[in-house]
Protein backbone atom coordinates (compact mmCIF):
# COMPACT_ATOMS: atom_id res chain seq x y z
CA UNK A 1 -85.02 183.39 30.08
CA UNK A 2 -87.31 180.13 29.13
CA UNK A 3 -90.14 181.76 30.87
CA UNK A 4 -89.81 184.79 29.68
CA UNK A 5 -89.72 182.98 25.96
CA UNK A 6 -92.47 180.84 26.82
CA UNK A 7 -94.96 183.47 28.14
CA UNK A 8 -94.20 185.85 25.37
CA UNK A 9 -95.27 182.78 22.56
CA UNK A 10 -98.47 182.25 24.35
CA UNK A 11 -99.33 185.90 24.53
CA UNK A 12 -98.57 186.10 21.15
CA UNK A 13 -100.47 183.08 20.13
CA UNK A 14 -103.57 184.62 21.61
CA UNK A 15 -103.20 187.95 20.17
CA UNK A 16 -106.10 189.71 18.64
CA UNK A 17 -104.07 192.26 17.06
CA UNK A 18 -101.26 194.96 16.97
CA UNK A 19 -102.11 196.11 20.72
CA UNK A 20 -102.00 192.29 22.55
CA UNK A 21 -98.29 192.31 20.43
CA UNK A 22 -97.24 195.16 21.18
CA UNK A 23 -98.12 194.40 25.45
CA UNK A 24 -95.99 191.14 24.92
CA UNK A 25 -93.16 192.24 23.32
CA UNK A 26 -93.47 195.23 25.87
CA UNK A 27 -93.60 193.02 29.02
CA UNK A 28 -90.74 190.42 27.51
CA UNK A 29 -88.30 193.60 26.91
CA UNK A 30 -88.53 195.00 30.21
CA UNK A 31 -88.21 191.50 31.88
CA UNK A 32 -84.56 191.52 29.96
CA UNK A 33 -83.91 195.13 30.52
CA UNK A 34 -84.60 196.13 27.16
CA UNK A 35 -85.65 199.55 27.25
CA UNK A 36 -87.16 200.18 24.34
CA UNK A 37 -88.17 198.39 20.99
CA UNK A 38 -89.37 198.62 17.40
CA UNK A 39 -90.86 196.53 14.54
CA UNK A 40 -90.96 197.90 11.00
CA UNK A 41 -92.48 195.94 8.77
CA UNK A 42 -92.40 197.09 4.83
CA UNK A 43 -95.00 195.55 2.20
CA UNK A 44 -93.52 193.87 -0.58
CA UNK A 45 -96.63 195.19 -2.97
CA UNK A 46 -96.63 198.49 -1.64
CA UNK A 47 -93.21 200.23 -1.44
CA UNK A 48 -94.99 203.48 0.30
CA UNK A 49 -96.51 201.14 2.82
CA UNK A 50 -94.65 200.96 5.97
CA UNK A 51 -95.85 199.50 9.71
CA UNK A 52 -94.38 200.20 12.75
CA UNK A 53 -95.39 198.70 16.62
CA UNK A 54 -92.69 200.03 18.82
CA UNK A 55 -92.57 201.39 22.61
CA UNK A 56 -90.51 204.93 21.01
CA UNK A 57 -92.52 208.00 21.72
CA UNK A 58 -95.67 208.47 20.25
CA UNK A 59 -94.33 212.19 18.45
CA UNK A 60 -91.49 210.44 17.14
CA UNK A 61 -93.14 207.32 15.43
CA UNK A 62 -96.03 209.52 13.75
CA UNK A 63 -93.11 211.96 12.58
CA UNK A 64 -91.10 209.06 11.54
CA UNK A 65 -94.02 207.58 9.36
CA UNK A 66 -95.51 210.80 7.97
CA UNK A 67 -91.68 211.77 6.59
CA UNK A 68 -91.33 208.11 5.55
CA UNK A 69 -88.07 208.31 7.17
CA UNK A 70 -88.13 204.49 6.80
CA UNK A 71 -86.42 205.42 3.01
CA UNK A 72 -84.05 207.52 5.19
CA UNK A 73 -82.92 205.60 8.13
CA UNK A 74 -79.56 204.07 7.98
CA UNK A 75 -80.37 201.52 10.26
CA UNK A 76 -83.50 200.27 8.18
CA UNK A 77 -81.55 200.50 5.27
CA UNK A 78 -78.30 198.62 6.74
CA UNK A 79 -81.21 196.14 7.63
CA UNK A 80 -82.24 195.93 3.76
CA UNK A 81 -78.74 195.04 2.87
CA UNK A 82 -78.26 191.89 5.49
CA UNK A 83 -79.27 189.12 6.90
CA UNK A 84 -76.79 189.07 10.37
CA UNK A 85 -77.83 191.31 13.70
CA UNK A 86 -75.83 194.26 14.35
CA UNK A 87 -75.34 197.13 17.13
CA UNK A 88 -75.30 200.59 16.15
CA UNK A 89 -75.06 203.93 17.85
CA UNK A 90 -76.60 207.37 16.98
CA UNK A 91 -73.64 208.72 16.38
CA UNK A 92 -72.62 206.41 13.32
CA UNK A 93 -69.11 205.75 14.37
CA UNK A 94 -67.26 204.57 11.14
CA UNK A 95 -70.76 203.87 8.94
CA UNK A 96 -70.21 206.51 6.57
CA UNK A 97 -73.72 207.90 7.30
CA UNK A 98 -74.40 211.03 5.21
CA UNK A 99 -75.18 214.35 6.50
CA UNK A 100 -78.93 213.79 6.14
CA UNK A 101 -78.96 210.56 8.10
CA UNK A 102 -76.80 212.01 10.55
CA UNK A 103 -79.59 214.82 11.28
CA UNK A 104 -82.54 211.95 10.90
CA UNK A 105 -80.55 210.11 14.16
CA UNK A 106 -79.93 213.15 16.18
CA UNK A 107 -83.84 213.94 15.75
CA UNK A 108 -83.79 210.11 17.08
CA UNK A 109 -81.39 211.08 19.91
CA UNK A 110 -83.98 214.14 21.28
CA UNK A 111 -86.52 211.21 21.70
CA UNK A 112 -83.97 209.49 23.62
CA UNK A 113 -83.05 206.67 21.04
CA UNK A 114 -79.25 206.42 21.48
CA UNK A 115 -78.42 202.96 20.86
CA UNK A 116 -79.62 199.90 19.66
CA UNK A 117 -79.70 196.18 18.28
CA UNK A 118 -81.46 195.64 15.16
CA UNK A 119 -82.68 192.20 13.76
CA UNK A 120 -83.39 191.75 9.95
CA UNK A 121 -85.83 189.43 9.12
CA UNK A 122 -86.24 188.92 5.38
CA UNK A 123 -89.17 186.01 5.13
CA UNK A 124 -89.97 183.48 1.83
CA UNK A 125 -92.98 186.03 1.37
CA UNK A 126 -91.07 188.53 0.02
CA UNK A 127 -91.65 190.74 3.32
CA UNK A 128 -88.57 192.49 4.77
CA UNK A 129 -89.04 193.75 8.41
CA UNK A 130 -86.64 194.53 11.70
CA UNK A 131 -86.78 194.59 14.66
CA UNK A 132 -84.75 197.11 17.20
CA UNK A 133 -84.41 197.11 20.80
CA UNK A 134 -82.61 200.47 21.61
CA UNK A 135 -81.68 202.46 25.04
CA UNK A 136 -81.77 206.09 25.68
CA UNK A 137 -77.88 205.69 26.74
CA UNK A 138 -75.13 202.86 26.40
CA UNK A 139 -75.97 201.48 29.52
CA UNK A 140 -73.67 198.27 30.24
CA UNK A 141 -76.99 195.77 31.41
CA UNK A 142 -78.50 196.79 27.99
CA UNK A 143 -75.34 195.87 26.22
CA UNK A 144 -75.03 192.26 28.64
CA UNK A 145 -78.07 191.64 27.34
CA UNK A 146 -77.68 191.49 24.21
CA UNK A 147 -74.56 189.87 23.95
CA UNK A 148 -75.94 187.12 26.33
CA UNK A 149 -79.11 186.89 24.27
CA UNK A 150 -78.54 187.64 21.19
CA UNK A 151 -79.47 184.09 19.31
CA UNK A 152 -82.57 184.35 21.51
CA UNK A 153 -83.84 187.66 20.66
CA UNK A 154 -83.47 186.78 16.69
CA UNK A 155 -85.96 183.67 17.75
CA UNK A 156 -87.69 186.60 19.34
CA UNK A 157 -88.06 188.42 16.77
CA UNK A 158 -88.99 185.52 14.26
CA UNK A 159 -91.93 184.31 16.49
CA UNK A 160 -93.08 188.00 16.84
CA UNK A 161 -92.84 188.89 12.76
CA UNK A 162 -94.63 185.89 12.32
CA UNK A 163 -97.86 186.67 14.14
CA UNK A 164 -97.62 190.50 13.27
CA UNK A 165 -97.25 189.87 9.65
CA UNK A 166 -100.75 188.50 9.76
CA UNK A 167 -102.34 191.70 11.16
CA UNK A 168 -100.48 193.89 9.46
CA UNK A 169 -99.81 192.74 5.45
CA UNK A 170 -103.44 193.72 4.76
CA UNK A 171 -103.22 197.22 4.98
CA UNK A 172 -104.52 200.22 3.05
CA UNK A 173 -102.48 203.51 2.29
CA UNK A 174 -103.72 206.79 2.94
CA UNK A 175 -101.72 209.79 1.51
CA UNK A 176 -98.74 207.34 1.60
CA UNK A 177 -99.65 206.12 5.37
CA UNK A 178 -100.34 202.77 5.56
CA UNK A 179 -102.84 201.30 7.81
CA UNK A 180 -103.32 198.07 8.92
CA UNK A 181 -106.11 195.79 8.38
CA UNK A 182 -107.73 196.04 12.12
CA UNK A 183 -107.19 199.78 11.93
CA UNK A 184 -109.07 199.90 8.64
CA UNK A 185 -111.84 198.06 9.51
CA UNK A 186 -112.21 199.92 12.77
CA UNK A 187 -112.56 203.13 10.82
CA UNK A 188 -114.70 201.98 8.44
CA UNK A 189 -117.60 200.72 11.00
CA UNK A 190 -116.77 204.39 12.93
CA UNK A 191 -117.74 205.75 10.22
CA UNK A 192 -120.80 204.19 10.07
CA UNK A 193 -121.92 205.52 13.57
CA UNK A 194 -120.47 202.40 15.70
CA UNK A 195 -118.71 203.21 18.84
CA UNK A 196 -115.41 201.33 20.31
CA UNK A 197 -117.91 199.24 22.22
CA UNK A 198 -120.04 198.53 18.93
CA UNK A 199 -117.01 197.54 16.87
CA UNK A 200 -115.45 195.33 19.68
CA UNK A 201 -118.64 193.14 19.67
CA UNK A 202 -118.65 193.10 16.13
CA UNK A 203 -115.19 192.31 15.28
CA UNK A 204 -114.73 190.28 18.17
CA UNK A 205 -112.44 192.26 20.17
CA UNK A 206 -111.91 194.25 23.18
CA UNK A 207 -113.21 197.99 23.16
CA UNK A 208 -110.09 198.84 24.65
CA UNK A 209 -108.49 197.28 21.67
CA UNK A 210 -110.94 198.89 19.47
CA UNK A 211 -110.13 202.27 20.48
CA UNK A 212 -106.56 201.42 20.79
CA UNK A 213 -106.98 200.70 16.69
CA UNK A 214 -109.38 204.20 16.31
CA UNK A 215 -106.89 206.22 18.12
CA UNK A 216 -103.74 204.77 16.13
CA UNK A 217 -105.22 205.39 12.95
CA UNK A 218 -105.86 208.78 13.61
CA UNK A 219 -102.38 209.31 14.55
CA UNK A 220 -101.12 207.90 11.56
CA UNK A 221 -102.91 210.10 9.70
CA UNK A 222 -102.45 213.54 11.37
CA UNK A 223 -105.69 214.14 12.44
CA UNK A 224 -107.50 215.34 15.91
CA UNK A 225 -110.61 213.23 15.39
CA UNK A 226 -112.18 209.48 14.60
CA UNK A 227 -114.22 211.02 12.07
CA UNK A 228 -111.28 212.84 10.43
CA UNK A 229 -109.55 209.91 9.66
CA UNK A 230 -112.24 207.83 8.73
CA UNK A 231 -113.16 210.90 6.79
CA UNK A 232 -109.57 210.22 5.27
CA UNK A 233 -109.78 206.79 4.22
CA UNK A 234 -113.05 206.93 2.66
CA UNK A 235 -111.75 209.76 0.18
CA UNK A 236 -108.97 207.67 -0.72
CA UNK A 237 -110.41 204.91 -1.25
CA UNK A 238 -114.33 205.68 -2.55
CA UNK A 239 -115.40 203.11 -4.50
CA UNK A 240 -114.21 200.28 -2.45
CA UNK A 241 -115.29 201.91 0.91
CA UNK A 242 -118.43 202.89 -0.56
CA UNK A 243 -119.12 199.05 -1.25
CA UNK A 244 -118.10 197.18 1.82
C-alpha cells in the first residue's frame, strides 16, 4: 500500500491536468481492486457548476451532468450533509430514498454502478466535493478493501481534491455545463484554427492531452464536433471570448 500511495502523489504532483489525474487515480484503484471511481467537485460561486473525473461510462457521466443529477443523487447529497465516509448500495436499504432517487440509481445500476464508498471532502475554500469508488457487484475483495483501507483512501482522496481543485475551480458554464479551465482554453484556441498539436505547444501540454480536453468538452456539451462546442462557448460567453 506505501507504494501504491507514494506513486500516486508523484503522479499527481506532476499532473498537467484532469487527464494525468484521472490515469493516477485510475492506476492506484485497480492496484487495490477498486473497480471503479468518481470525483465530483461542486463550485462554491456557481451552484449550476458541477465537475466530474471518474472511470463510470462515458454515456452515463455526460447523462449524469446534462440532467444535473448531481441535485438528485442521494449519495452526493448524503455527502453534502457529512463529514464521515460511508458505504451505500443501489438499492438504498433503509435510506429512505424517494421514488425519484430510487429510479436515478437503477439508471446507475444499467451502467453497472452497484455499490460504493463515498468520501466527503468539504475544504476551508468553501468547495464541497466526493469522491466514490464503486463496483458493478458486492464483490467481497472490493468490500476488504475498503474496510482495510479506509483511513487511507480518505488521505487518498484529500491529496487528489487538492491537485484537481486547481484545474478545475476555474471553469466556465455553458447552458448549465460547466467546463473546466484547460477545457476552456483548449476550445477557445480551436476555435481559432489551432489543432491538438498547436494547442499542446502552446499551452504546454501533450496533444494527447489536448485532445483528451477537445474531446471532453464536446461531450459535456452534447455535441458531435470541436467546432460545435467551441461554437457553444463563444455564444455564451461573447464579450469575454471575443476579447481574450
Amino acid at each position: 500500500m506505501h507504494d501504491v500511495f507514494q506513486r500516486l502523489v508523484e503522479q499527481l504532483t506532476a499532473s498537467s491536468g484532469e487527464l494525468d489525474l484521472r490515469t493516477a487515480l485510475a492506476e492506484a484503484a485497480a492496484s487495490l481492486d477498486l473497480p471503479s471511481f468518481a470525483y465530483l467537485l461542486a463550485s462554491p460561486k456557481l451552484a449550476c457548476a458541477t465537475s466530474l473525473i471518474s472511470t463510470y461510462p462515458c454515456p452515463w457521466t455526460t447523462h449524469y451532468l446534462r440532467s444535473a443529477y448531481e441535485k438528485l443523487d442521494p449519495v452526493i447529497v448524503l455527502a453534502r450533509s457529512r463529514q464521515d465516509p460511508f458505504s451505500w448500495h443501489a438499492d438504498g436499504g433503509d435510506l429512505g430514498w424517494s421514488a425519484r432517487q430510487q429510479e436515478l440509481m437503477e439508471e446507475a445500476r444499467q451502467f453497472g454502478i452497484h455499490c460504493g464508498f463515498t468520501i466527503p471532502i468539504h475544504d476551508h475554500r468553501g468547495h464541497f466535493a466526493a469522491l466514490t469508488f464503486a463496483s458493478d457487484e458486492t464483490r467481497p475483495l472490493f468490500l476488504r478493501t475498503i474496510e482495510r483501507y479506509e483511513r487511507v483512501l480518505q488521505l487518498i482522496a484529500i491529496f487528489f481534491h487538492i491537485h484537481a481543485r486547481q484545474f478545475l475551480t476555474d471553469t466556465g458554464v455553458v447552458d448549465g455545463v460547466a467546463l473546466s479551465r484547460r477545457e476552456v482554453e483548449c476550445l477557445k484556441w480551436a476555435a481559432r484554427g489551432k489543432s491538438a498539436w498547436d494547442i499542446g505547444h502552446i499551452l504546454g501540454i501533450s496533444q494527447r492531452t489536448a485532445a483528451f480536453h477537445l474531446d471532453n468538452a464536446k461531450k459535456k456539451l452534447g455535441v458531435r464536433t470541436i467546432t460545435q462546442a467551441a461554437v457553444r462557448l463563444a455564444i455564451s460567453r461573447p464579450s469575454k471570448f471575443s476579447r481574450e
